[in-house]
C-alpha atoms as a PDB file:
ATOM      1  CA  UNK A   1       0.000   0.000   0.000  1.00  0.00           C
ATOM      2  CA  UNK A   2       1.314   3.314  -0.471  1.00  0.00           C
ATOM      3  CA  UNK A   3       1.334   6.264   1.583  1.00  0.00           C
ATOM      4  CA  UNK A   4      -0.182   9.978   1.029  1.00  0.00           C
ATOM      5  CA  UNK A   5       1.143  13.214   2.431  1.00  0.00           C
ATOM      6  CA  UNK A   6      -1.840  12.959   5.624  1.00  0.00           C
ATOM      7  CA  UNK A   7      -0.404   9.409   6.263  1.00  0.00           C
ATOM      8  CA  UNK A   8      -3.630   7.766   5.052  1.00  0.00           C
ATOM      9  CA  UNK A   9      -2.928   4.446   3.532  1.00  0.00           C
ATOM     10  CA  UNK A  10      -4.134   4.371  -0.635  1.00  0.00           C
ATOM     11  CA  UNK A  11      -6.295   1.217  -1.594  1.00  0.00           C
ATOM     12  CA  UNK A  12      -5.355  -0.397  -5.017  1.00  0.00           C
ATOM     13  CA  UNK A  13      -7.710  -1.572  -7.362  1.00  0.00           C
ATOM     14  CA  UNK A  14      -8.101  -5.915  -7.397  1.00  0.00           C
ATOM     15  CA  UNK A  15      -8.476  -5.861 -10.850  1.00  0.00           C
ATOM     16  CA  UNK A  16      -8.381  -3.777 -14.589  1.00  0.00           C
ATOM     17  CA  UNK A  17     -12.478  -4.032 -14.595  1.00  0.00           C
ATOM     18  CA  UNK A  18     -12.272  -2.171 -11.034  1.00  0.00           C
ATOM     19  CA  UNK A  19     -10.208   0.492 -12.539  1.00  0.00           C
ATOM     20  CA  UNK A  20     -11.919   1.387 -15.107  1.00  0.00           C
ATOM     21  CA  UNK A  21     -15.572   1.298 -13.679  1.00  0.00           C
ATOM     22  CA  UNK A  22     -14.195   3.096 -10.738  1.00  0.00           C
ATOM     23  CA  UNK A  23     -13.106   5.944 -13.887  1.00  0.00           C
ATOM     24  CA  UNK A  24     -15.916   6.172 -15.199  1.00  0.00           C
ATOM     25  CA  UNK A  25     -17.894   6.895 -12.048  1.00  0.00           C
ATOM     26  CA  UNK A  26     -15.968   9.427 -10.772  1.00  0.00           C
ATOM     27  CA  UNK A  27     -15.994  11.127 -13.891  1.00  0.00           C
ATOM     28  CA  UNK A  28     -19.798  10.695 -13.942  1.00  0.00           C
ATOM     29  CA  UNK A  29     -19.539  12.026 -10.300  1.00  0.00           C
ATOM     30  CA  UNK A  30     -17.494  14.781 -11.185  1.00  0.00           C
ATOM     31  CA  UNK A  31     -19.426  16.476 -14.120  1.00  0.00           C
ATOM     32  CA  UNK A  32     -22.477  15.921 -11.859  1.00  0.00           C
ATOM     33  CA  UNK A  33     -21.188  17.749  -9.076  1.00  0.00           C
ATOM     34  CA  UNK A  34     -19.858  21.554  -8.594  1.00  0.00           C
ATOM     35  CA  UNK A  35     -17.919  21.238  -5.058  1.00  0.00           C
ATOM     36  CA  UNK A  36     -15.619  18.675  -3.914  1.00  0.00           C
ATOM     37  CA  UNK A  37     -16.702  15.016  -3.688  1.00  0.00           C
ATOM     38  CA  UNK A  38     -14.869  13.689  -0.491  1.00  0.00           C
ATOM     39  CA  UNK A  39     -14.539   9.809  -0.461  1.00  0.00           C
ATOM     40  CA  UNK A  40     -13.350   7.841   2.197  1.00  0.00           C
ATOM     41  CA  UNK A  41     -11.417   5.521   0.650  1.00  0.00           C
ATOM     42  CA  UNK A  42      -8.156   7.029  -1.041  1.00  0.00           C
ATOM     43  CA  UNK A  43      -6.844   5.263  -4.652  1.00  0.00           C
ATOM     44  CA  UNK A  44      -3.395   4.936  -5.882  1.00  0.00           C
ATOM     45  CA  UNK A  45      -4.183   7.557  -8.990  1.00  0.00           C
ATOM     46  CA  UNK A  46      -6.238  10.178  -9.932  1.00  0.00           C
ATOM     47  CA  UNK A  47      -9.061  10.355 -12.697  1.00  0.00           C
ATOM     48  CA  UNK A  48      -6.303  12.146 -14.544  1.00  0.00           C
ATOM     49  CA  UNK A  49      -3.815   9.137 -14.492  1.00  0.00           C
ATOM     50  CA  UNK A  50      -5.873   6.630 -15.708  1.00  0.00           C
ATOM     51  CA  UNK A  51      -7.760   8.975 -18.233  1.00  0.00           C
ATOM     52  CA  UNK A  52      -3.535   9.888 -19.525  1.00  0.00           C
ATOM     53  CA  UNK A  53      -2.960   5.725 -19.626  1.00  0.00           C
ATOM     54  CA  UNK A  54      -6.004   4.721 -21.811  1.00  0.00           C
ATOM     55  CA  UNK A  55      -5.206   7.549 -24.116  1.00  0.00           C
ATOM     56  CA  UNK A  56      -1.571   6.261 -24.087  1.00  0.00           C
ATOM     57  CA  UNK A  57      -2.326   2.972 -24.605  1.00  0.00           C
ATOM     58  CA  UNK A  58      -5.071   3.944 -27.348  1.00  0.00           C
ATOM     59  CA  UNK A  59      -2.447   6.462 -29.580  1.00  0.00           C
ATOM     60  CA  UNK A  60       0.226   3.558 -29.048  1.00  0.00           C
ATOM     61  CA  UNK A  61      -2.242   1.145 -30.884  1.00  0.00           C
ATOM     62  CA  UNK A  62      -2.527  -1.149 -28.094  1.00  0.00           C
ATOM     63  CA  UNK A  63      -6.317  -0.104 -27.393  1.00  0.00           C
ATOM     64  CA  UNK A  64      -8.310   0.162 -30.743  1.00  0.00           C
ATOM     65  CA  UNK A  65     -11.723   2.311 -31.185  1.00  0.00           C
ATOM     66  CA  UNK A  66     -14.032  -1.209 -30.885  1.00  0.00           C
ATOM     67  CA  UNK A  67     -12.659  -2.315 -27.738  1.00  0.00           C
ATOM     68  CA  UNK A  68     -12.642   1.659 -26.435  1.00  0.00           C
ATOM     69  CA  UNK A  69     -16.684   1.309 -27.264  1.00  0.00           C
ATOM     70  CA  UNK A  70     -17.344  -1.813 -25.787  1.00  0.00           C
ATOM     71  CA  UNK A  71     -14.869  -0.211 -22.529  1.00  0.00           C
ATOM     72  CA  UNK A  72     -17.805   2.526 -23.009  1.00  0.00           C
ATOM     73  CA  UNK A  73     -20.610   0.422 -23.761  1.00  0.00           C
ATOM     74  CA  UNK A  74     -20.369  -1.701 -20.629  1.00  0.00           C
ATOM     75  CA  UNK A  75     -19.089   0.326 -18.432  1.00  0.00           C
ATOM     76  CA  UNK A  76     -21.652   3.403 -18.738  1.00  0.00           C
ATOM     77  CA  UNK A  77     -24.007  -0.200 -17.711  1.00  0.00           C
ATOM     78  CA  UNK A  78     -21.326  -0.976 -15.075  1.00  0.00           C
ATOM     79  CA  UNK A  79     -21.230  -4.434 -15.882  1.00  0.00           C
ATOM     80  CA  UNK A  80     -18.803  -6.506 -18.111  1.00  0.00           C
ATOM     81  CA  UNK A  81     -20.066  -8.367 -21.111  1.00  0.00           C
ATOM     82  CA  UNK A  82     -20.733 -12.348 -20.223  1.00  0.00           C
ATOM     83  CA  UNK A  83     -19.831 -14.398 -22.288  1.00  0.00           C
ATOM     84  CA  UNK A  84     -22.058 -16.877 -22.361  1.00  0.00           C
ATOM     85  CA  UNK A  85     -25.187 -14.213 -23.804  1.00  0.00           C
ATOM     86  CA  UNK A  86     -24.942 -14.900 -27.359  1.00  0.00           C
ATOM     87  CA  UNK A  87     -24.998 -11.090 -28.058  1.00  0.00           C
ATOM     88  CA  UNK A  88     -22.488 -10.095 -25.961  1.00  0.00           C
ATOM     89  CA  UNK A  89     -20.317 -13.041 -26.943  1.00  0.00           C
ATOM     90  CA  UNK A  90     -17.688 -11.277 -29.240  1.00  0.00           C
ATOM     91  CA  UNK A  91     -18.056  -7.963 -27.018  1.00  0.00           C
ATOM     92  CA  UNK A  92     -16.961 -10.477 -24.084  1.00  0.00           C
ATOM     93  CA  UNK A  93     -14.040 -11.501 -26.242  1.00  0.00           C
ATOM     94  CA  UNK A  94     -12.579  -7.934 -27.025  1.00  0.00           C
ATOM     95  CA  UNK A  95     -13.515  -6.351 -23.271  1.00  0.00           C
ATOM     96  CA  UNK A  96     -11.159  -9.270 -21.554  1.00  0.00           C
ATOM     97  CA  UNK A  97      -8.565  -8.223 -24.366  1.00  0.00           C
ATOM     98  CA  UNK A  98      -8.939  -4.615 -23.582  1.00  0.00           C
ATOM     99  CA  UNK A  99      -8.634  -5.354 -19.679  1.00  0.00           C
ATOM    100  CA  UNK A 100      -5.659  -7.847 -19.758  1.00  0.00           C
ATOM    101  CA  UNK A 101      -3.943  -4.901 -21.901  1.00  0.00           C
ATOM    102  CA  UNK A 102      -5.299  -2.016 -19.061  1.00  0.00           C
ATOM    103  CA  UNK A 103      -4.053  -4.606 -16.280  1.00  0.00           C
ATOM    104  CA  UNK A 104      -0.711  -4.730 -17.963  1.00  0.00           C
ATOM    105  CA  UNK A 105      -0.432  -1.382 -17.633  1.00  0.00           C
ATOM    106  CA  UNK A 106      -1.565  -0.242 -14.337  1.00  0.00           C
ATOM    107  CA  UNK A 107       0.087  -3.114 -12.846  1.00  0.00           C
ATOM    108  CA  UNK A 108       3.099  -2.024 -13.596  1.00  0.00           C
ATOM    109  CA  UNK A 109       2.380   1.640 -12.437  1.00  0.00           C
ATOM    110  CA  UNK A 110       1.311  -0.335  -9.206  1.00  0.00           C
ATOM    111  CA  UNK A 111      -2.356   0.615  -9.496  1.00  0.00           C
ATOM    112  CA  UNK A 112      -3.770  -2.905  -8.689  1.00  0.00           C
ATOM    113  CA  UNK A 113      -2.656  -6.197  -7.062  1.00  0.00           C
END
């Protein structure tokens, strides 16, 4: 776990799924809101970080536009595609792509376990 300057101990995400539902919440959150959201539980980056990694990852051609819209897709549901709906089959297929890439990544920033 790593520290913050008031000594309060930063909670890491357990997976890339976490991450990136936890993103798009808070941004939801924050164009909702006008003042200061205050959470209790503290995360190893900022909306900033993570929204600088996926475009990283995207302009480096590791992230392409269909698995950025299915990232969308689901996650404005908050809910990954199952694979075993025959609909969301092939959307299943290129979300657990998308996240093994994002968990790459993060991991090594030390974002989650």
């Amino acid at each position: 776990m790593l520290q913050t300057k008031n000594d309060t101990k930063s909670e890491k995400f357990p997976n890339a799924e976490q991450l990136w539902f936890w993103f798009l919440y808070s941004k939801s959150i924050r164009s909702m809101l006008t003042h200061t959201h205050n959470n209790s539980v503290r995360r190893v980056c900022e909306l900033i970080d993570v929204e600088t990694l996926i475009t990283k990852l995207y302009l480096s051609g590791q992230l392409t536009d269909e698995q950025i819209g299915i990232m969308k897709q689901f996650g404005d549901l908050r809910r990954a595609p199952h694979q075993y709906i025959w609909r969301e089959n092939r959307a299943a297929y290129i979300w657990n792509d998308a996240m093994n890439i994002i968990a790459n990544a993060a991991r090594a920033r030390g974002w989650i376990e």
